[in-house]
PDB file of N, CA and C in Angstrom:
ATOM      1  N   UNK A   1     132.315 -51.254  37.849  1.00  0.00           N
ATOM      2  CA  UNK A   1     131.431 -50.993  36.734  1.00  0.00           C
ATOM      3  C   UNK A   1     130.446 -52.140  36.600  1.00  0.00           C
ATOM      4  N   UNK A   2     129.641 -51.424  36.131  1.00  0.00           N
ATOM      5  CA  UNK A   2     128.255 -52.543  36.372  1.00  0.00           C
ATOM      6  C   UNK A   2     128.341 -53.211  34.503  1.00  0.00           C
ATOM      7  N   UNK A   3     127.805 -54.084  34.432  1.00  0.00           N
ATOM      8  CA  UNK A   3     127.333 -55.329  33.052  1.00  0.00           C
ATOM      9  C   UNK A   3     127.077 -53.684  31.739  1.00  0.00           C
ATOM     10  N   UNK A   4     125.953 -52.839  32.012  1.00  0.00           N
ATOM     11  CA  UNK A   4     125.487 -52.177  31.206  1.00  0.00           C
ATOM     12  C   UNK A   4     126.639 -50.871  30.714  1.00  0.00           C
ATOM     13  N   UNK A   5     127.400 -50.821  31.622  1.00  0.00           N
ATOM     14  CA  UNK A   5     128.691 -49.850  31.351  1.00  0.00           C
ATOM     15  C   UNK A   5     129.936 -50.482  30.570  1.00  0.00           C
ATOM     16  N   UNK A   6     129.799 -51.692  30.735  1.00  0.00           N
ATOM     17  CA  UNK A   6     130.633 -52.544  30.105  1.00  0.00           C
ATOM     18  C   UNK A   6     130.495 -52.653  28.408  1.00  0.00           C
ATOM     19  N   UNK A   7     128.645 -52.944  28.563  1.00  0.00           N
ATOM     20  CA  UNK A   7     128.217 -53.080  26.898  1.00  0.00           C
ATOM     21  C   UNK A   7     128.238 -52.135  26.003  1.00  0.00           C
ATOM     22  N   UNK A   8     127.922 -50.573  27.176  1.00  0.00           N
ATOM     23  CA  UNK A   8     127.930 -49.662  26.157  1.00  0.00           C
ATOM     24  C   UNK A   8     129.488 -48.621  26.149  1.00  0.00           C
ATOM     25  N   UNK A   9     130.226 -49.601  26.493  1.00  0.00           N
ATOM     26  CA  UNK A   9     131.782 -48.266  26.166  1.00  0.00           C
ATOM     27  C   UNK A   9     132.291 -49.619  25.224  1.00  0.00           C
ATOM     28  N   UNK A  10     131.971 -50.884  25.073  1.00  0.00           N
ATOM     29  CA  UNK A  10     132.353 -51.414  24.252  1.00  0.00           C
ATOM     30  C   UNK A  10     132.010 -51.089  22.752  1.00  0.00           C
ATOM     31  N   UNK A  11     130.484 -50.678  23.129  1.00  0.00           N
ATOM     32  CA  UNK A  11     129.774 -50.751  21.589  1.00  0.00           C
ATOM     33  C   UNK A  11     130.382 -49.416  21.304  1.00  0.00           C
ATOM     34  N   UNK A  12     130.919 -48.658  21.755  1.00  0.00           N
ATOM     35  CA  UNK A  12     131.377 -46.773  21.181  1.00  0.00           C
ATOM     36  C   UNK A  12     133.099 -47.127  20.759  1.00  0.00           C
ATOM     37  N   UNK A  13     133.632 -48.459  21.296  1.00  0.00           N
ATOM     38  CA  UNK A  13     134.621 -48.555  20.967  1.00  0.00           C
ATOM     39  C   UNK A  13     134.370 -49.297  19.717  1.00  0.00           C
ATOM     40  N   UNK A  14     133.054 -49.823  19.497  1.00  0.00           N
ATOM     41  CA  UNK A  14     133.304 -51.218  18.344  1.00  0.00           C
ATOM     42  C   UNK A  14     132.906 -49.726  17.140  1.00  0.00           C
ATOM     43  N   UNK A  15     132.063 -48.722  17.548  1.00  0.00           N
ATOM     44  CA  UNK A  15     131.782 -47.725  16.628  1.00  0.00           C
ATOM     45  C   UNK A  15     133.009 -46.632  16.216  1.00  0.00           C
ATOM     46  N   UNK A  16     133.887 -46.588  17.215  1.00  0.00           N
ATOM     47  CA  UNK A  16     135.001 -46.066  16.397  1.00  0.00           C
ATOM     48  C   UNK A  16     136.260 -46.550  16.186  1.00  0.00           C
ATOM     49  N   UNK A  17     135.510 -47.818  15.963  1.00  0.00           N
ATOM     50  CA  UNK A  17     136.615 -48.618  15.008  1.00  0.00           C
ATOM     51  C   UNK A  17     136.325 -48.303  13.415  1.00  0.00           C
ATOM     52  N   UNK A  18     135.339 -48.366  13.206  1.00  0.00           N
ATOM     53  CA  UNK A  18     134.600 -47.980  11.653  1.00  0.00           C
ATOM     54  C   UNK A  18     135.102 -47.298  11.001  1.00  0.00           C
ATOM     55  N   UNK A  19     134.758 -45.892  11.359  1.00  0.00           N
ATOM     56  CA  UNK A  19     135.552 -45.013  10.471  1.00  0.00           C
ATOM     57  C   UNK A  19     137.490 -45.206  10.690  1.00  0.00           C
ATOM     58  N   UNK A  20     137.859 -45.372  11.860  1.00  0.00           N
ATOM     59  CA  UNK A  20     139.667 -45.588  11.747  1.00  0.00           C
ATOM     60  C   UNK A  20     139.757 -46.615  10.854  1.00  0.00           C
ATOM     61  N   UNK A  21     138.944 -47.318  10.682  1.00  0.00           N
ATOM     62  CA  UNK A  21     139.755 -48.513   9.766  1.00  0.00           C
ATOM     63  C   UNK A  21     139.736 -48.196   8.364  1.00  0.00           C
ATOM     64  N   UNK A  22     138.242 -47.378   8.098  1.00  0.00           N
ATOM     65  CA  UNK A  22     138.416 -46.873   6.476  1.00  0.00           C
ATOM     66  C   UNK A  22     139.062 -45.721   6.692  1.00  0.00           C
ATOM     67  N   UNK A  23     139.569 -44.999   7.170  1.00  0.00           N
ATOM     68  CA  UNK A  23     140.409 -43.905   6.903  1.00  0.00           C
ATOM     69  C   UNK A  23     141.923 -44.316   6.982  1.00  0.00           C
ATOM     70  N   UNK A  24     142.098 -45.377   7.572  1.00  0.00           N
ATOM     71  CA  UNK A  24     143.116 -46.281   7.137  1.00  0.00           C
ATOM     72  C   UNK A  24     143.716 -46.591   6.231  1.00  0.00           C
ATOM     73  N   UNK A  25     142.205 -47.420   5.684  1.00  0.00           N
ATOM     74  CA  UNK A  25     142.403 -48.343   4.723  1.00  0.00           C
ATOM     75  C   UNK A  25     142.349 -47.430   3.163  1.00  0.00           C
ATOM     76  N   UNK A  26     141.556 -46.286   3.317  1.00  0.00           N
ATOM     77  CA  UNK A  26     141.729 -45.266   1.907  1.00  0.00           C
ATOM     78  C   UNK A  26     143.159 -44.771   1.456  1.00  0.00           C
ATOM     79  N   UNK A  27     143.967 -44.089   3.373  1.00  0.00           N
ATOM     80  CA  UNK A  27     145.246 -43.389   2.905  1.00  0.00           C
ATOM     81  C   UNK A  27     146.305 -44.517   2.768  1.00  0.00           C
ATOM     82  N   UNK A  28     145.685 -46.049   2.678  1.00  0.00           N
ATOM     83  CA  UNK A  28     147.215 -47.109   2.390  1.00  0.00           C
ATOM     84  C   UNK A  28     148.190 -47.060   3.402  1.00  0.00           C
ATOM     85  N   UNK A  29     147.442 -46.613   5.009  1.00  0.00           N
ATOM     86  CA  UNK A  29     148.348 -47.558   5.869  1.00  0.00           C
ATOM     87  C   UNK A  29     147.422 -48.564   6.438  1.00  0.00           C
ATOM     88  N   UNK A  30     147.696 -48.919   7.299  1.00  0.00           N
ATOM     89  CA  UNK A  30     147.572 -50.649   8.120  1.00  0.00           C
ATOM     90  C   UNK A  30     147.146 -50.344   9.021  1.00  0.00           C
ATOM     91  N   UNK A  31     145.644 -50.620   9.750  1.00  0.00           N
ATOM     92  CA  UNK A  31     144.805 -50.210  10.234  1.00  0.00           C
ATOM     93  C   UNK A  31     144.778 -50.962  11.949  1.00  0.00           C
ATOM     94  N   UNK A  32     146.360 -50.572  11.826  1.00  0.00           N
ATOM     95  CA  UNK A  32     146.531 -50.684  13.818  1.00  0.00           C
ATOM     96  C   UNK A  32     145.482 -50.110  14.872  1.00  0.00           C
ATOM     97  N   UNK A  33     145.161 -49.124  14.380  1.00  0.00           N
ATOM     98  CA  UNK A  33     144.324 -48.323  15.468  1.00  0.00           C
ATOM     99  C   UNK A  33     142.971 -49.185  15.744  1.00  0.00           C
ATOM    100  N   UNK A  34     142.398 -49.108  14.427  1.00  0.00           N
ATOM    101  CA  UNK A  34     141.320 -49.988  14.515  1.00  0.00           C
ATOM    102  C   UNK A  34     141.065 -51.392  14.963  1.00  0.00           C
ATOM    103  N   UNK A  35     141.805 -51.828  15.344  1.00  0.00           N
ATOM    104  CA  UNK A  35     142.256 -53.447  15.174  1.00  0.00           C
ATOM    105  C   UNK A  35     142.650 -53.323  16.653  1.00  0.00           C
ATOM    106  N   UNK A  36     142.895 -52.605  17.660  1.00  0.00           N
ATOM    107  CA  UNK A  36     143.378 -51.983  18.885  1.00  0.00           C
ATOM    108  C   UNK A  36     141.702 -51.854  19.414  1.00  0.00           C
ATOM    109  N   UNK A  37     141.018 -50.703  18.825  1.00  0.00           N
ATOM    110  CA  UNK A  37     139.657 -50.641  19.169  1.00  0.00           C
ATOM    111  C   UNK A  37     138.715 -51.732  18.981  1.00  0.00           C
ATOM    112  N   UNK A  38     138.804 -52.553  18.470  1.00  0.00           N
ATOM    113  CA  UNK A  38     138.419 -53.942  17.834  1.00  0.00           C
ATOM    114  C   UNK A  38     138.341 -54.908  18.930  1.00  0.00           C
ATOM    115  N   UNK A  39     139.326 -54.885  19.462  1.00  0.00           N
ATOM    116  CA  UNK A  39     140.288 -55.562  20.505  1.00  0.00           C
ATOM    117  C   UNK A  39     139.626 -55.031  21.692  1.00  0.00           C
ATOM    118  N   UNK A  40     139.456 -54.197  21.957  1.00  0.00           N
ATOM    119  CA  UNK A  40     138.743 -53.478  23.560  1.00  0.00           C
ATOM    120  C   UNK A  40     137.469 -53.789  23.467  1.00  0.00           C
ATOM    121  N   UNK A  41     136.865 -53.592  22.177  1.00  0.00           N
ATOM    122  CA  UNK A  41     135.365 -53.425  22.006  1.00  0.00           C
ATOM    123  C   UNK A  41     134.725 -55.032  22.255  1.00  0.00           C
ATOM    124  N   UNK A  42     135.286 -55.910  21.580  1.00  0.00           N
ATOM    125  CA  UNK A  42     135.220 -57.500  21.607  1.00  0.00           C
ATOM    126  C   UNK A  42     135.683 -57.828  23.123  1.00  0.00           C
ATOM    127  N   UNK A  43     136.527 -57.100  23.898  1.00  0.00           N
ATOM    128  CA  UNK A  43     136.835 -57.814  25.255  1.00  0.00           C
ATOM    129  C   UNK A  43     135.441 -56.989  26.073  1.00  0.00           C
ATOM    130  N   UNK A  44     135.653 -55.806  25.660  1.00  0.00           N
ATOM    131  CA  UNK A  44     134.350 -55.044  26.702  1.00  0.00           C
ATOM    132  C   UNK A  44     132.818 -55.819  26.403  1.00  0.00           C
ATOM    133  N   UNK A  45     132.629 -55.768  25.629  1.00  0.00           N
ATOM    134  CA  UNK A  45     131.158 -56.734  25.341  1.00  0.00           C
ATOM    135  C   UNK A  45     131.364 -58.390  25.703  1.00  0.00           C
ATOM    136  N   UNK A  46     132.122 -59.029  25.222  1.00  0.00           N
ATOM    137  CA  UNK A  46     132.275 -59.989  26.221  1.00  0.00           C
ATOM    138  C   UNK A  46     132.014 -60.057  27.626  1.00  0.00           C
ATOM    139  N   UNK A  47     132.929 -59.802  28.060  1.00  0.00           N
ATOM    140  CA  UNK A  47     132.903 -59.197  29.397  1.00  0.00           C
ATOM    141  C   UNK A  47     131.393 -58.884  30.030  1.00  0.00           C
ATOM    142  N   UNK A  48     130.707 -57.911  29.412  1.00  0.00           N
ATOM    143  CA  UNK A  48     129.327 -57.930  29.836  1.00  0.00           C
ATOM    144  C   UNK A  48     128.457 -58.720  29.623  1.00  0.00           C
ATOM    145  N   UNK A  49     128.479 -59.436  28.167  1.00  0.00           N
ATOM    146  CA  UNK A  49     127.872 -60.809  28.496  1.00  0.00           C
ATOM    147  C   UNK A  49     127.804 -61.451  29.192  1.00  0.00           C
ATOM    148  N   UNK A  50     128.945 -62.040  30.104  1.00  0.00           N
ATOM    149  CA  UNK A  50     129.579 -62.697  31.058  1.00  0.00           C
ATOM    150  C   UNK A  50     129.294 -62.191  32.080  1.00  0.00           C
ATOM    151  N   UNK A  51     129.201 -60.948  32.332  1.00  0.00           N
ATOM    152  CA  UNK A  51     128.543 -60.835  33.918  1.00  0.00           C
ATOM    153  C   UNK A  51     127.681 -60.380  33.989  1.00  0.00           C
ATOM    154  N   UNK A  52     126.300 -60.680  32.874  1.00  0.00           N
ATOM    155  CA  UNK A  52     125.645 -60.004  32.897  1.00  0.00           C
ATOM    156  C   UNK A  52     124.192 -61.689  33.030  1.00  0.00           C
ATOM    157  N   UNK A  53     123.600 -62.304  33.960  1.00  0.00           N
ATOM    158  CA  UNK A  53     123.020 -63.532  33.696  1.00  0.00           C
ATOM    159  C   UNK A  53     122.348 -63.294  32.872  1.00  0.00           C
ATOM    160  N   UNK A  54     122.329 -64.403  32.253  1.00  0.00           N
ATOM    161  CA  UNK A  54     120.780 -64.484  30.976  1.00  0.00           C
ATOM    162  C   UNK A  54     121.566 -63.935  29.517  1.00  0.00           C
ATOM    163  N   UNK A  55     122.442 -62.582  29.561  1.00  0.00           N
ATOM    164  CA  UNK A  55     123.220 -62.128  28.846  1.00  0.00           C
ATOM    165  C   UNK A  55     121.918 -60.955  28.203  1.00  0.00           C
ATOM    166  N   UNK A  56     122.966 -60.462  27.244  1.00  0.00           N
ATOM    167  CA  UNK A  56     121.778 -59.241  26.572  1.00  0.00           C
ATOM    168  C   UNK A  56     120.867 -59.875  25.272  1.00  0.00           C
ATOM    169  N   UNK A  57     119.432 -59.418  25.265  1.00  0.00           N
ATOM    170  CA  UNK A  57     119.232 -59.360  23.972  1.00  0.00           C
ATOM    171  C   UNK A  57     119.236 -57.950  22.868  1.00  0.00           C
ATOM    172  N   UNK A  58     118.963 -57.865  21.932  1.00  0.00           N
ATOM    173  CA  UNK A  58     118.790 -56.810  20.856  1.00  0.00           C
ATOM    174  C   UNK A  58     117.869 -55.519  21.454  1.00  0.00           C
ATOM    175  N   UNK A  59     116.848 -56.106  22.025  1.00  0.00           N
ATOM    176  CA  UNK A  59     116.038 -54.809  22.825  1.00  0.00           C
ATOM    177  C   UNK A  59     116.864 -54.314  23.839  1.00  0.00           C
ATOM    178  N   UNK A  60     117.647 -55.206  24.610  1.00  0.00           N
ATOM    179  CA  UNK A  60     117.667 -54.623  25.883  1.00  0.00           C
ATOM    180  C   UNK A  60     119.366 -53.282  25.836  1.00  0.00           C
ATOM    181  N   UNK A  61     119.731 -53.186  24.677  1.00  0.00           N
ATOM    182  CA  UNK A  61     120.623 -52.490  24.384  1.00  0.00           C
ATOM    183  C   UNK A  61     120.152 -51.073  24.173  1.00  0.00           C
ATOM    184  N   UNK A  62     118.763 -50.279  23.529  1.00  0.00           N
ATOM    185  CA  UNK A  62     119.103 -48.906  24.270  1.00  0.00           C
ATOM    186  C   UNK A  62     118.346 -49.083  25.581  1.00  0.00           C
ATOM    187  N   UNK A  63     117.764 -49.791  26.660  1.00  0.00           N
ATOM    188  CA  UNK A  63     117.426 -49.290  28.084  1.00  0.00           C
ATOM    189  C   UNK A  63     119.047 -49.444  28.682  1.00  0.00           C
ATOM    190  N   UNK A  64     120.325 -50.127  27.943  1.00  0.00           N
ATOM    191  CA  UNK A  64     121.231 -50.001  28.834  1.00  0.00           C
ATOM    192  C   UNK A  64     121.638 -48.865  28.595  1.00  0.00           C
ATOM    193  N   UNK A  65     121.610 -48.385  27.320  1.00  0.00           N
ATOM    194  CA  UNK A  65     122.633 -47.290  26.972  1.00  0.00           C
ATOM    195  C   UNK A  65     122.172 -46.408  27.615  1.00  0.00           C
ATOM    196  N   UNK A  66     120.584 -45.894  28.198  1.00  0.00           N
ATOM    197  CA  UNK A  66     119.378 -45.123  28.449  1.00  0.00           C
ATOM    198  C   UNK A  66     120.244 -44.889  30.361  1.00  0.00           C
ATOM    199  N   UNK A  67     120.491 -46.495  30.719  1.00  0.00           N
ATOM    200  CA  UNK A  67     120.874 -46.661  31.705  1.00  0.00           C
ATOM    201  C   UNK A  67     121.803 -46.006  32.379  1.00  0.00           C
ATOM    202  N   UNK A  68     123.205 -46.037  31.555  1.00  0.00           N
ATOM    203  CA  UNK A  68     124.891 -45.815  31.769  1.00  0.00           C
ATOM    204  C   UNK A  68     124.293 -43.836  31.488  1.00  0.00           C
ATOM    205  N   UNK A  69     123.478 -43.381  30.548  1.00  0.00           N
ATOM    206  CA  UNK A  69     123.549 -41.848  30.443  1.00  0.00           C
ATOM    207  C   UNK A  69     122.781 -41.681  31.717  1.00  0.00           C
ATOM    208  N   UNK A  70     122.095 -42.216  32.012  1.00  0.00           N
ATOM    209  CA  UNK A  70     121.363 -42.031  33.483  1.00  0.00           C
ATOM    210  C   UNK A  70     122.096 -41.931  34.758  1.00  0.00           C
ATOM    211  N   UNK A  71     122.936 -42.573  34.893  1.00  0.00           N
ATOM    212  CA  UNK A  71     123.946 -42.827  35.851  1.00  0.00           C
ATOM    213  C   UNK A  71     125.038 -41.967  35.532  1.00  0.00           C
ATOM    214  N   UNK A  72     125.343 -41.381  34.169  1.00  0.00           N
ATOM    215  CA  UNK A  72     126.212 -40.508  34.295  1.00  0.00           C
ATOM    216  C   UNK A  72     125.766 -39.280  34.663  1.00  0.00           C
ATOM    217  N   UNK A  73     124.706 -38.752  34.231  1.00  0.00           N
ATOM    218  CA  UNK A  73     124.205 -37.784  34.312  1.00  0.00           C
ATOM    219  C   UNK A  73     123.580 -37.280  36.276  1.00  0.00           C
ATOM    220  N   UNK A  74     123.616 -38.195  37.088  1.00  0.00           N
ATOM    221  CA  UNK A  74     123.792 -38.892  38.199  1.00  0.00           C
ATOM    222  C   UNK A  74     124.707 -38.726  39.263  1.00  0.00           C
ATOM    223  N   UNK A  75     125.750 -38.683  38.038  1.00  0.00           N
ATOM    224  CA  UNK A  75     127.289 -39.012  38.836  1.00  0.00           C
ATOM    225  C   UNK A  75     127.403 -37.295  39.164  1.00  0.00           C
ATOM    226  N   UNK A  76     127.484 -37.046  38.056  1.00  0.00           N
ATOM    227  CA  UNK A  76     127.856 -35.254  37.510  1.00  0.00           C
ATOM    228  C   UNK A  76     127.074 -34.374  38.081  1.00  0.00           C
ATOM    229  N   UNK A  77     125.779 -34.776  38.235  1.00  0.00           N
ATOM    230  CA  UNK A  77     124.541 -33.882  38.826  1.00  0.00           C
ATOM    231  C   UNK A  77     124.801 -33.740  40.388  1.00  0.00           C
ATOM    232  N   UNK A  78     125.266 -34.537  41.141  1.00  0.00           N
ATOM    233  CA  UNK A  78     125.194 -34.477  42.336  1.00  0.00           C
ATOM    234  C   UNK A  78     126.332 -34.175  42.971  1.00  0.00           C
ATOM    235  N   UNK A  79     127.387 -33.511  41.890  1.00  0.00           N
ATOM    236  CA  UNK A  79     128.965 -33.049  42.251  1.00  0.00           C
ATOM    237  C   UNK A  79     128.875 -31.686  43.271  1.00  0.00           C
TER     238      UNK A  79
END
């Protein structure tokens, strides 16, 4: 997996951490799940920082996301 596949399955993990944690935190249990996704999302973006030189800035996050649907769409198209 390339730097830009890294950033963006992190950022969908850091996004469904959000709602698990308030649906958690409304029905009064303890928001394991989220805190699990938390945990992947913080190692996956790391991670692409790190192998990614220079690292990301704020723009360059939707040409990756633009990127990884490109390449999926790529993968699938040519089955």
């Amino acid at each position: 997996m390339n730097s830009d596949t890294y950033l963006v399955t992190g950022l969908v993990f850091a996004c469904l951490a959000v709602p698990s944690f308030l649906s958690a935190r409304l029905d009064g249990r303890s928001p394991v799940v989220a805190a699990f996704c938390m945990l992947v999302a913080v190692t996956l973006i790391s991670l692409a920082l790190w192998k990614k030189p220079g690292g990301y800035h704020l723009a360059d996050v939707p040409m990756a996301l633009f990127r990884v649907i490109g390449d999926l769409r790529m993968e699938f198209w040519h089955r």
